[in-house]
N, C-alpha and C. Protein backbone atom coordinates (compact mmCIF):
# COMPACT_ATOMS: atom_id res chain seq x y z
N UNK A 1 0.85 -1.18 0.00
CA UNK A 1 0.00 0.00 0.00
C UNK A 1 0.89 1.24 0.00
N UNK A 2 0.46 2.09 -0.73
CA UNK A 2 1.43 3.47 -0.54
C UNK A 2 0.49 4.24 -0.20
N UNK A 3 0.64 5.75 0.03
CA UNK A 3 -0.34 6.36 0.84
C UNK A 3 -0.91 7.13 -0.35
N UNK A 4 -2.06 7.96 -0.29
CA UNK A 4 -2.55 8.79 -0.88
C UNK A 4 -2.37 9.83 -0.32
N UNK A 5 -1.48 11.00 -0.97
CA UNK A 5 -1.51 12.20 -0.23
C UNK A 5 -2.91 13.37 -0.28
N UNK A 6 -3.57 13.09 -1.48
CA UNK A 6 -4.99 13.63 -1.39
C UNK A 6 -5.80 13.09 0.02
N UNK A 7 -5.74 11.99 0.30
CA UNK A 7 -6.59 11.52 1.20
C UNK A 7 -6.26 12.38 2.18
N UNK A 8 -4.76 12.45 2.55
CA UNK A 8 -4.06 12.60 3.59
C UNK A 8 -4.67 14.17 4.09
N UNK A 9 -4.34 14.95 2.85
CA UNK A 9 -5.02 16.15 2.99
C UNK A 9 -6.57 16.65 2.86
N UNK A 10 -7.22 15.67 2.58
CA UNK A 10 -8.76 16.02 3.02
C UNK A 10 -8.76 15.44 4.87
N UNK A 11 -8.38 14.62 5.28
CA UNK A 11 -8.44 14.53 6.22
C UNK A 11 -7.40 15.10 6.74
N UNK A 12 -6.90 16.26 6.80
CA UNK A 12 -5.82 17.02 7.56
C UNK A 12 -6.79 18.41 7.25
N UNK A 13 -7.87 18.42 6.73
CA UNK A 13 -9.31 19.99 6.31
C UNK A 13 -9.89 19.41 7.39
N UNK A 14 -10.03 18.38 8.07
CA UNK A 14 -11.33 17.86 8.88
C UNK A 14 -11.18 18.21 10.72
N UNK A 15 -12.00 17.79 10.81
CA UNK A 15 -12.11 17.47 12.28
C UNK A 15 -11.22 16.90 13.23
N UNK A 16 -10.56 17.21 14.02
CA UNK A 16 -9.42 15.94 15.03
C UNK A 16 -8.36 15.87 13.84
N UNK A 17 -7.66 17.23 13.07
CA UNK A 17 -7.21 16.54 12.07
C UNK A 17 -5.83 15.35 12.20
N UNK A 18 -4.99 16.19 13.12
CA UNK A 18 -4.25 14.98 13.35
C UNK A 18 -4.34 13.93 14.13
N UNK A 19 -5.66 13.40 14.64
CA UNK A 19 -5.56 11.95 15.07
C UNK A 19 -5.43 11.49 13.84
N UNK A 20 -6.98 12.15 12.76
CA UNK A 20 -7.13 11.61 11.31
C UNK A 20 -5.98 10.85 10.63
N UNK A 21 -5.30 12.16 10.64
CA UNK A 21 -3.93 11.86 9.77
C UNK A 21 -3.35 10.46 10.12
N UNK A 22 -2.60 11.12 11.72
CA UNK A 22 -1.89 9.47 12.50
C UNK A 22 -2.67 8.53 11.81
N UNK A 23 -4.13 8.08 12.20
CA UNK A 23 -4.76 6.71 12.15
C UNK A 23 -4.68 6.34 10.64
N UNK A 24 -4.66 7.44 9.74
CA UNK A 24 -4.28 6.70 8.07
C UNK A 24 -3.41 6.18 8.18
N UNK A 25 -1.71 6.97 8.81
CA UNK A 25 -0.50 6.52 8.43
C UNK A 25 0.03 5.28 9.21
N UNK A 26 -0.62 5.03 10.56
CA UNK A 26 -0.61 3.84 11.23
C UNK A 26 -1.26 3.01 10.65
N UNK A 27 -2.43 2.96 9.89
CA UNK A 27 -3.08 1.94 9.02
C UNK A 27 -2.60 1.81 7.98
N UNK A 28 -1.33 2.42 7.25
CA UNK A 28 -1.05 2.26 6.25
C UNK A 28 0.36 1.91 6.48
N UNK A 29 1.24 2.20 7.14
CA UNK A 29 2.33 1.00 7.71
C UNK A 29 1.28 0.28 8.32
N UNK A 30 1.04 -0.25 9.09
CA UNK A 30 0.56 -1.61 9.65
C UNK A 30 0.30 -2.85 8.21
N UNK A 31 -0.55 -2.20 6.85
CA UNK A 31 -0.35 -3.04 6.00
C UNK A 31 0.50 -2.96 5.21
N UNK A 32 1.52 -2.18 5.24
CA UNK A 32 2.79 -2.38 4.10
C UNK A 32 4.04 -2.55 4.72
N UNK A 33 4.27 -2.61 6.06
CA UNK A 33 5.21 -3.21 6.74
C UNK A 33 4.89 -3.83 8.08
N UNK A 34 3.64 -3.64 9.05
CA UNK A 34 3.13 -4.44 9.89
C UNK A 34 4.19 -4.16 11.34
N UNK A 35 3.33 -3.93 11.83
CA UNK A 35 3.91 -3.62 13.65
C UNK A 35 3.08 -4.24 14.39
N UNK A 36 3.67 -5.19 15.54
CA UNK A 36 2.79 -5.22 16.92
C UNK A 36 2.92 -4.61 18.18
N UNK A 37 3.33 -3.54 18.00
CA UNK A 37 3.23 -2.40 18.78
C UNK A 37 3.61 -0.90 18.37
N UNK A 38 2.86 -0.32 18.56
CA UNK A 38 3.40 1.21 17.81
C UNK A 38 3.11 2.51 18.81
N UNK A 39 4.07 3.04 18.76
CA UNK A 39 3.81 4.58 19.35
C UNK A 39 4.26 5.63 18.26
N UNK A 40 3.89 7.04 19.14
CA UNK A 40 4.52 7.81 18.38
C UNK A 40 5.25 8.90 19.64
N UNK A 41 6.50 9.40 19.19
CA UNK A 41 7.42 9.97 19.83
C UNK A 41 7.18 11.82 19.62
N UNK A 42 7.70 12.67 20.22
CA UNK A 42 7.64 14.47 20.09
C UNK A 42 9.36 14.24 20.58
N UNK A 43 9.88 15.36 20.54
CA UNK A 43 11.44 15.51 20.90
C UNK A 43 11.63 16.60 21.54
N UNK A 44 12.00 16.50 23.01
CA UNK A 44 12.62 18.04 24.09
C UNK A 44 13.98 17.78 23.76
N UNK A 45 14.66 18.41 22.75
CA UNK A 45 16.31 18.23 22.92
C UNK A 45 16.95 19.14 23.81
N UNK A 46 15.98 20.02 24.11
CA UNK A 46 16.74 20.97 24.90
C UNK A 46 16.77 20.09 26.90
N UNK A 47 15.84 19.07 26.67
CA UNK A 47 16.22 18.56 27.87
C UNK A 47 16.42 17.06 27.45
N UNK A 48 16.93 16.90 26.47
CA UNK A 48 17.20 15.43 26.01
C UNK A 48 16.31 14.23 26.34
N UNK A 49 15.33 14.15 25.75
CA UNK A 49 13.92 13.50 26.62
C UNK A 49 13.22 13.97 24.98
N UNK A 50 12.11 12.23 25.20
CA UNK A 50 11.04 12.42 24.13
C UNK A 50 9.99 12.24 24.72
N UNK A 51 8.64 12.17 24.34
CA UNK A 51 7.50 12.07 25.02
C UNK A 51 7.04 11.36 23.82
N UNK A 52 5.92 10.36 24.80
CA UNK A 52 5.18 9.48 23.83
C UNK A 52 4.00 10.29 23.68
N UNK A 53 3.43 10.34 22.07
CA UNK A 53 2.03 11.03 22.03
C UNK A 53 1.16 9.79 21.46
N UNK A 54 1.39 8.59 21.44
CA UNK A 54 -0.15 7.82 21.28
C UNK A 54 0.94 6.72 21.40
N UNK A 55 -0.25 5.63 21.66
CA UNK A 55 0.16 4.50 21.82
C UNK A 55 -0.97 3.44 21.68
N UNK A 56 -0.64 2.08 20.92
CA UNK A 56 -1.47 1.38 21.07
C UNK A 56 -1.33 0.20 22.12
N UNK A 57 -0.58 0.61 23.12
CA UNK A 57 -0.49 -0.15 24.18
C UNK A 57 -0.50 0.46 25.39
N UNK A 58 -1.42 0.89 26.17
CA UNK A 58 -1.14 1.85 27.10
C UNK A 58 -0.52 1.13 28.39
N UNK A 59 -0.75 -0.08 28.23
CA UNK A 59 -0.08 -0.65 29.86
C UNK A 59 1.46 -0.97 29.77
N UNK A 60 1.66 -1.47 28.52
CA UNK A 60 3.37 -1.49 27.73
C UNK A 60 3.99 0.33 27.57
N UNK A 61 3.12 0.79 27.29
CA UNK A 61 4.30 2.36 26.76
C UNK A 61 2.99 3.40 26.76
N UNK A 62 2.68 3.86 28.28
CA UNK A 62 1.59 4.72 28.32
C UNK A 62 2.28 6.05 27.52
N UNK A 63 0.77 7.20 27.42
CA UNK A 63 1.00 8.29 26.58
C UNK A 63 1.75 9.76 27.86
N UNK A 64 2.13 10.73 27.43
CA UNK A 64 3.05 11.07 28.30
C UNK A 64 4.21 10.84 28.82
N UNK A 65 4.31 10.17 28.87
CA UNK A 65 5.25 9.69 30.09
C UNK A 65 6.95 10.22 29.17
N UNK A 66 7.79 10.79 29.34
CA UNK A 66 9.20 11.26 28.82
C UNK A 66 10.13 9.88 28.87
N UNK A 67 11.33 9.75 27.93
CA UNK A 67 12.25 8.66 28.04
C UNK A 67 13.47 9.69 27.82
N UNK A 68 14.39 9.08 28.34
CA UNK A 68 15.55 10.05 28.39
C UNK A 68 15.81 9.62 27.17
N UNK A 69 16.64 10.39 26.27
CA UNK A 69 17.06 10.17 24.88
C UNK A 69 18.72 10.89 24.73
N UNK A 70 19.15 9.10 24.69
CA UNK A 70 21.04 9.25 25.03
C UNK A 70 21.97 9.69 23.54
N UNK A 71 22.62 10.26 23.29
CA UNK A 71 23.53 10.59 22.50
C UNK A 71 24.21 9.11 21.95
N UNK A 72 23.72 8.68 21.01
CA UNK A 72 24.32 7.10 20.66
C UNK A 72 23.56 7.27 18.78
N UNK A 73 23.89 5.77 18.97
CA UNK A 73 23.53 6.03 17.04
C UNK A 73 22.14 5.79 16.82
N UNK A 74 21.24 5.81 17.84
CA UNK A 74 20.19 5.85 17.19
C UNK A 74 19.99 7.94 17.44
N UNK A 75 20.56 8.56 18.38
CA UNK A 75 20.56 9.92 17.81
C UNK A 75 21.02 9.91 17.13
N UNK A 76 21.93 9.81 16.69
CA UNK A 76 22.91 10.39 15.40
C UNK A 76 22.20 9.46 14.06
N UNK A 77 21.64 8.95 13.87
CA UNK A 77 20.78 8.95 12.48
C UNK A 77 19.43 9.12 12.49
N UNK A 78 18.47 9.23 13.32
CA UNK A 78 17.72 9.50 14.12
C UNK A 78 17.32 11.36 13.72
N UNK A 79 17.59 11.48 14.70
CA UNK A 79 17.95 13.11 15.32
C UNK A 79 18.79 14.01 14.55
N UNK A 80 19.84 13.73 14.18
CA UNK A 80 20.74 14.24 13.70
C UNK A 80 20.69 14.01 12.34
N UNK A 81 20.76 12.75 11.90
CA UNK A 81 21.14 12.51 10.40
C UNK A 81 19.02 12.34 9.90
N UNK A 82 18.13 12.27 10.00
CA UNK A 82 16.84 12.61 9.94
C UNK A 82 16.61 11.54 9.04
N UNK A 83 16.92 9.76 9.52
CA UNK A 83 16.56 9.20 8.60
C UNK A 83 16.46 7.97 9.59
N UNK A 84 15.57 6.57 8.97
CA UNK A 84 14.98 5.93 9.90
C UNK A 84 16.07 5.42 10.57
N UNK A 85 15.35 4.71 11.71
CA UNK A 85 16.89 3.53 12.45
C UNK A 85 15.83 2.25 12.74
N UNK A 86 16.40 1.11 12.11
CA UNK A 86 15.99 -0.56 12.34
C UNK A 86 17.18 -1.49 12.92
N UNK A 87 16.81 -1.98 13.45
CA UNK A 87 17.12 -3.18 13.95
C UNK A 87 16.48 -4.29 13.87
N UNK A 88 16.79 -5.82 13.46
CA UNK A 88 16.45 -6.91 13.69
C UNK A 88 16.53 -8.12 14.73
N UNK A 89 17.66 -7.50 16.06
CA UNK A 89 17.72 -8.51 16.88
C UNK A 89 17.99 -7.74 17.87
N UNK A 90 17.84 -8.25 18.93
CA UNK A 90 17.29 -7.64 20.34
C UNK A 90 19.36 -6.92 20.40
N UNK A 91 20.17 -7.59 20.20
CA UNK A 91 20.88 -7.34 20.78
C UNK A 91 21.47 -5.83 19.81
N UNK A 92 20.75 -5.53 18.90
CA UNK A 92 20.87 -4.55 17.88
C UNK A 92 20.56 -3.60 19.15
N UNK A 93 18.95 -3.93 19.37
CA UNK A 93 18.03 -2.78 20.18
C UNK A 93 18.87 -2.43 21.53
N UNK A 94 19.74 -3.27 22.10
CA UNK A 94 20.61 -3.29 23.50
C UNK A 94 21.43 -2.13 23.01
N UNK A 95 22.02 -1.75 22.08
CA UNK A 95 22.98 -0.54 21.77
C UNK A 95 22.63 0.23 22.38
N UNK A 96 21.71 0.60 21.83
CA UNK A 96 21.12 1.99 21.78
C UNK A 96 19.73 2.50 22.72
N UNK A 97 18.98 1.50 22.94
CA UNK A 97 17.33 1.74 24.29
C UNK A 97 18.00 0.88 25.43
N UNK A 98 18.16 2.01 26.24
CA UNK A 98 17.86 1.57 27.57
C UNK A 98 17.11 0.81 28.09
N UNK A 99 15.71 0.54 27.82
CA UNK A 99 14.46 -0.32 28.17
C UNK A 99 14.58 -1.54 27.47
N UNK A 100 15.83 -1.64 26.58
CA UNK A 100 15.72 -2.60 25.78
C UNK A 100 15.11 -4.24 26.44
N UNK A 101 15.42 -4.44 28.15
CA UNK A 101 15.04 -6.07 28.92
C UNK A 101 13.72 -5.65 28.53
N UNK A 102 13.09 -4.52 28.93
CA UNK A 102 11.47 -4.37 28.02
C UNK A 102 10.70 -4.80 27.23
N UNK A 103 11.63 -4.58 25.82
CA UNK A 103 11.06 -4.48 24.83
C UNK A 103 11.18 -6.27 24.38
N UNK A 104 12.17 -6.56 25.27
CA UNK A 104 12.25 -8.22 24.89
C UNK A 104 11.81 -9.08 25.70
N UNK A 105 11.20 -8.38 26.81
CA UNK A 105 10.21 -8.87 27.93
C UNK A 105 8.45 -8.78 27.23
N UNK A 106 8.38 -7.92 26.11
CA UNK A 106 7.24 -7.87 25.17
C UNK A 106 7.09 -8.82 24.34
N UNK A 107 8.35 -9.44 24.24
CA UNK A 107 8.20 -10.57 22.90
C UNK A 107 8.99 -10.01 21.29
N UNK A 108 9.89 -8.61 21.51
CA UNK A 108 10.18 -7.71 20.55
C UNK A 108 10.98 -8.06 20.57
N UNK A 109 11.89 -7.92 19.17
CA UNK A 109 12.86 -7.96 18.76
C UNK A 109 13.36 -7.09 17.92
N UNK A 110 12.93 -6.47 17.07
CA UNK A 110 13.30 -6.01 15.77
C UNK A 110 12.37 -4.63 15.95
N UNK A 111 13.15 -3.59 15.52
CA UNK A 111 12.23 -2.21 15.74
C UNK A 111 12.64 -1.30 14.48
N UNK A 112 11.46 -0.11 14.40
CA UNK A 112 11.77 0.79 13.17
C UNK A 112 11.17 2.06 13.91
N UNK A 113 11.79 3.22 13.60
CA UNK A 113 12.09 4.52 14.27
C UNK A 113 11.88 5.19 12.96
N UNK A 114 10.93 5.56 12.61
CA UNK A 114 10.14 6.40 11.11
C UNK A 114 10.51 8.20 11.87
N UNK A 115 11.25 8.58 10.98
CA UNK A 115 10.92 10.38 11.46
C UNK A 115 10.34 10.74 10.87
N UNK A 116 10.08 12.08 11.47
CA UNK A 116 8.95 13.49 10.89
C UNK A 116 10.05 13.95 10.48
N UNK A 117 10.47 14.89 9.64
CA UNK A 117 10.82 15.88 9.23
C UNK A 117 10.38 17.40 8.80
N UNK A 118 10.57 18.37 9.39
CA UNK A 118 9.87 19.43 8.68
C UNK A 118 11.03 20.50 9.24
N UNK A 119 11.03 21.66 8.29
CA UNK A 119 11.50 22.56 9.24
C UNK A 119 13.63 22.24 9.26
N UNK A 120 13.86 21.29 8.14
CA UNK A 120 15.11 20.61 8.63
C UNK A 120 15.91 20.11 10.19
N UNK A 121 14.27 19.34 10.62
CA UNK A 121 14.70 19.06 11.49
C UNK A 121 13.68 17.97 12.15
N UNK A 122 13.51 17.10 13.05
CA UNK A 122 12.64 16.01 13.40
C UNK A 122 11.89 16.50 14.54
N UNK A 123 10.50 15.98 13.94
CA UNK A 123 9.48 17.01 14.69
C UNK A 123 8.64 16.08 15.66
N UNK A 124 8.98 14.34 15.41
CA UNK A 124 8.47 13.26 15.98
C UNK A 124 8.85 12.22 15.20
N UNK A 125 8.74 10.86 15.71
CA UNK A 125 8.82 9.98 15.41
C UNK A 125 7.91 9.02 15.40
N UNK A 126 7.15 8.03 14.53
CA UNK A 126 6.50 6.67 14.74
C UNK A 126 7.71 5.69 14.59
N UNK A 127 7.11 4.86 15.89
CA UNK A 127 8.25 3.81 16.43
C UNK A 127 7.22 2.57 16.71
N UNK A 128 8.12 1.54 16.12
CA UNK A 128 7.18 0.77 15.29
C UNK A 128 7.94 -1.26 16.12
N UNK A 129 6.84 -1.97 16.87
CA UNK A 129 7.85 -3.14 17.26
C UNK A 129 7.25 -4.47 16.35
N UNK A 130 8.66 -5.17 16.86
CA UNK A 130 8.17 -6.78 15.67
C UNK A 130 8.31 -7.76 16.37
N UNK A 131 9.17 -8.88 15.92
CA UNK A 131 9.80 -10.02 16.09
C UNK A 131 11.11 -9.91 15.74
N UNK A 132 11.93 -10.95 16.13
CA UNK A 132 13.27 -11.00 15.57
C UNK A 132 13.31 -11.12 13.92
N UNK A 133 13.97 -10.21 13.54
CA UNK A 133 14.46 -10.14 12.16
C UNK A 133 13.22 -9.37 11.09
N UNK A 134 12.52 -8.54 11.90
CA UNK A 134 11.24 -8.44 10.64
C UNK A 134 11.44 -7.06 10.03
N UNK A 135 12.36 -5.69 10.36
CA UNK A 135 12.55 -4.95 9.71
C UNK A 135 13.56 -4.91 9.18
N UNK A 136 13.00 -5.46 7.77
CA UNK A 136 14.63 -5.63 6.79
C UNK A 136 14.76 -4.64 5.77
N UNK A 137 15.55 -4.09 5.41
CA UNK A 137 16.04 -2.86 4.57
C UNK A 137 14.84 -2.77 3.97
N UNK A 138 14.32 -3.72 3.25
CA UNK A 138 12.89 -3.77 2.37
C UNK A 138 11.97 -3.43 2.86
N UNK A 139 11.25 -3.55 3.91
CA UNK A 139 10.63 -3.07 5.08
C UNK A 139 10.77 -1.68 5.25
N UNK A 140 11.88 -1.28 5.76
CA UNK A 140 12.23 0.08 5.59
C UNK A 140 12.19 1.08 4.94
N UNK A 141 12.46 0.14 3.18
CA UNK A 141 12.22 1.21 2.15
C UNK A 141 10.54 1.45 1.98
N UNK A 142 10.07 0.31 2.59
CA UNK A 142 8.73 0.68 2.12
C UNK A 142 7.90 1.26 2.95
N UNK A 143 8.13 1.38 4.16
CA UNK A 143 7.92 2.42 5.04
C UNK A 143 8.11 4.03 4.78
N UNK A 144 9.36 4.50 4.23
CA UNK A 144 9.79 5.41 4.30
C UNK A 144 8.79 6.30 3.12
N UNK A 145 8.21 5.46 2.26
CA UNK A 145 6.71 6.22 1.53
C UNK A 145 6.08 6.83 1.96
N UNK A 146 5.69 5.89 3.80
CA UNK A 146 4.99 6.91 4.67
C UNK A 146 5.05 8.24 5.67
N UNK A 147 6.55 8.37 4.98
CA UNK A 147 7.13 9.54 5.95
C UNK A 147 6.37 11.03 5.90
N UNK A 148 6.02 11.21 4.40
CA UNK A 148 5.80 12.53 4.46
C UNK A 148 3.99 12.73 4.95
N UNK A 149 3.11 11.80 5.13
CA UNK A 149 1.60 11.42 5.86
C UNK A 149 2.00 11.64 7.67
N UNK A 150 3.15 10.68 7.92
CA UNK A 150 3.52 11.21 9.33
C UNK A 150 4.18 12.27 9.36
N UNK A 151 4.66 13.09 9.06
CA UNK A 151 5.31 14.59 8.85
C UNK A 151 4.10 15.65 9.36
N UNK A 152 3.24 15.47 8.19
CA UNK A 152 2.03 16.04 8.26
C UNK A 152 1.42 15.74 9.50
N UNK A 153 0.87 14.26 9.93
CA UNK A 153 0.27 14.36 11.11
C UNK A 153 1.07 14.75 12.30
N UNK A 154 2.83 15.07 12.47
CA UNK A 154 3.26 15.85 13.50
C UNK A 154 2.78 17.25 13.47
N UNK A 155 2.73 17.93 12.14
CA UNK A 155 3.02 19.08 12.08
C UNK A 155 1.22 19.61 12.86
N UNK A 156 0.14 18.42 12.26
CA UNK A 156 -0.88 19.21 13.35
C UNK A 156 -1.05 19.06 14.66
N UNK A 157 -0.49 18.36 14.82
CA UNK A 157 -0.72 17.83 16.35
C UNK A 157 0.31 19.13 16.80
N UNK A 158 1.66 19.54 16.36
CA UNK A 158 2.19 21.13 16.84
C UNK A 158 1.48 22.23 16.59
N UNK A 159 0.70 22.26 15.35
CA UNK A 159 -0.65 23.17 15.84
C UNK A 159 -1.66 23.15 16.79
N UNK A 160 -1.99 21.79 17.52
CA UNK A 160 -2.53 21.49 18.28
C UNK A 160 -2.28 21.86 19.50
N UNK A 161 -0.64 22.03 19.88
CA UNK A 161 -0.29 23.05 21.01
C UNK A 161 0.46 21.63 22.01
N UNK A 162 1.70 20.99 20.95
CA UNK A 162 2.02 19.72 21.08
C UNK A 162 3.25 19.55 22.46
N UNK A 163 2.57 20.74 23.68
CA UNK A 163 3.33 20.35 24.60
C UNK A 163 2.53 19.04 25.43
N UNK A 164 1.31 19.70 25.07
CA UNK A 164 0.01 18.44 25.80
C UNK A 164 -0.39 18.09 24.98
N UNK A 165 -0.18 17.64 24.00
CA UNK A 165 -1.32 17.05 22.98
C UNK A 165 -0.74 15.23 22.67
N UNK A 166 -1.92 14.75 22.63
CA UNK A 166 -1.67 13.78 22.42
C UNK A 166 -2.79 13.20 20.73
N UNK A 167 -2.23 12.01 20.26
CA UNK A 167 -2.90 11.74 18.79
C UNK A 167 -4.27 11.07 19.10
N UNK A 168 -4.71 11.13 20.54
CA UNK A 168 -5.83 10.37 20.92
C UNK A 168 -7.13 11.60 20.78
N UNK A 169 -8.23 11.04 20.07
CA UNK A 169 -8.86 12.28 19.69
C UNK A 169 -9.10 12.86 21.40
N UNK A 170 -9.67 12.39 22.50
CA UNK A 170 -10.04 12.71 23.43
C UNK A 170 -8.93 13.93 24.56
N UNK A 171 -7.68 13.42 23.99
CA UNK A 171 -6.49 14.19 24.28
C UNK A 171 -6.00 13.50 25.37
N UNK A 172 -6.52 12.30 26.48
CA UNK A 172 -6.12 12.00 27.81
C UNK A 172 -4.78 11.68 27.51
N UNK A 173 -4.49 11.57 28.68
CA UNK A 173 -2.96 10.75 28.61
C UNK A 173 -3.18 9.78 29.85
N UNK A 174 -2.71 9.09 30.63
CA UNK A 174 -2.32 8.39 31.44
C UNK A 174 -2.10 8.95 32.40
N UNK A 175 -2.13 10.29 33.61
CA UNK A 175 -1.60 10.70 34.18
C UNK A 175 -1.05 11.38 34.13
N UNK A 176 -0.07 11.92 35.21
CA UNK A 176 1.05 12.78 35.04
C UNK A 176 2.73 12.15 34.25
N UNK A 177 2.68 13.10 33.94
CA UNK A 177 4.28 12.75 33.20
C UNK A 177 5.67 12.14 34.07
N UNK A 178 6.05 11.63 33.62
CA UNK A 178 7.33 10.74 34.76
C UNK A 178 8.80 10.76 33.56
N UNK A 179 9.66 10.56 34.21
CA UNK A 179 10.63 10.04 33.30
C UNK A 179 10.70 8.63 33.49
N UNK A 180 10.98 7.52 32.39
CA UNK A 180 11.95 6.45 32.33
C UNK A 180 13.11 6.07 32.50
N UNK A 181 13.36 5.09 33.00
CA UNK A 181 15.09 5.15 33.70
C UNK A 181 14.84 3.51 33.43
């Protein structure tokens, strides 16, 4: 599936536009590269910390909540170099996430880190989990179709006033905000 950017933009004229948006571009990776777990990321670099703004797992990776975000190579291609980062085996994901006993305490193995770009610079991320070995370059390339649908749905959700905003139309989050350690 590749995306329709017409679609993208009648539903970015509408109502809730960026849940809209998100829920196309999550439905549209989910069938052209497939995740069993997905969030989406915002970026404080000025306090080195991301915040989750949706999640389809709230008891695995509630909304709110900040992760410290370390200077390693998933910043530096990530953050810096503004282009995806995959891994296929847990011990890939050990580099670089801290939470990594987590993510393999989920049954995960293999992850994909989709950026926003706008602005020459990353405005959020959809972060995307698998099994061992399931995001393979191919995967990746065909993901990366959906970059500029998630671009768009960051950029409203920062019209939205994306210190509190979350991609859930209702806006809740989980509570108060915490860091991860």
């Amino acid at each position: 599936m590749t995306p329709d950017l017409e679609q993208a933009f009648r539903l970015a004229a509408g109502e809730h536009a960026a849940a809209a948006v998100f829920a196309y571009c999550r439905a549209g990776l989910n069938q052209t590269v497939g995740s069993l777990l997905t969030t989406a990321s915002v970026y404080d670099l000025a306090q080195m910390r991301s915040r989750r703004v949706w999640t389809d797992d709230a008891a695995a990776y509630p909304t709110g909540n900040f992760k410290r975000l370390d200077r390693n190579r998933y910043f530096e291609t990530v953050i810096e170099g503004k282009r995806p980062f995959s891994s296929t085996t847990i011990e890939e994901i050990a580099t670089v996430f801290f939470d990594w006993q987590k993510i393999q305490a989920l049954g995960f193995e293999s992850n994909l880190n989709l950026p926003a770009v706008a602005d020459g610079r990353v405005i959020g991320t959809i972060n995307l989990l698998h099994r061992k070995g399931h995001f393979t370059e191919e995967r990746v390339a065909a993901a990366m179709a959906w970059q500029p649908v998630a671009t768009l749905a960051f950029l409203l959700l920062d019209l939205a006033g994306s210190d509190g905003a979350t991609f859930h139309q209702d806006g809740s989050g989980n509570g108060p905000a915490t860091i991860e350690e």
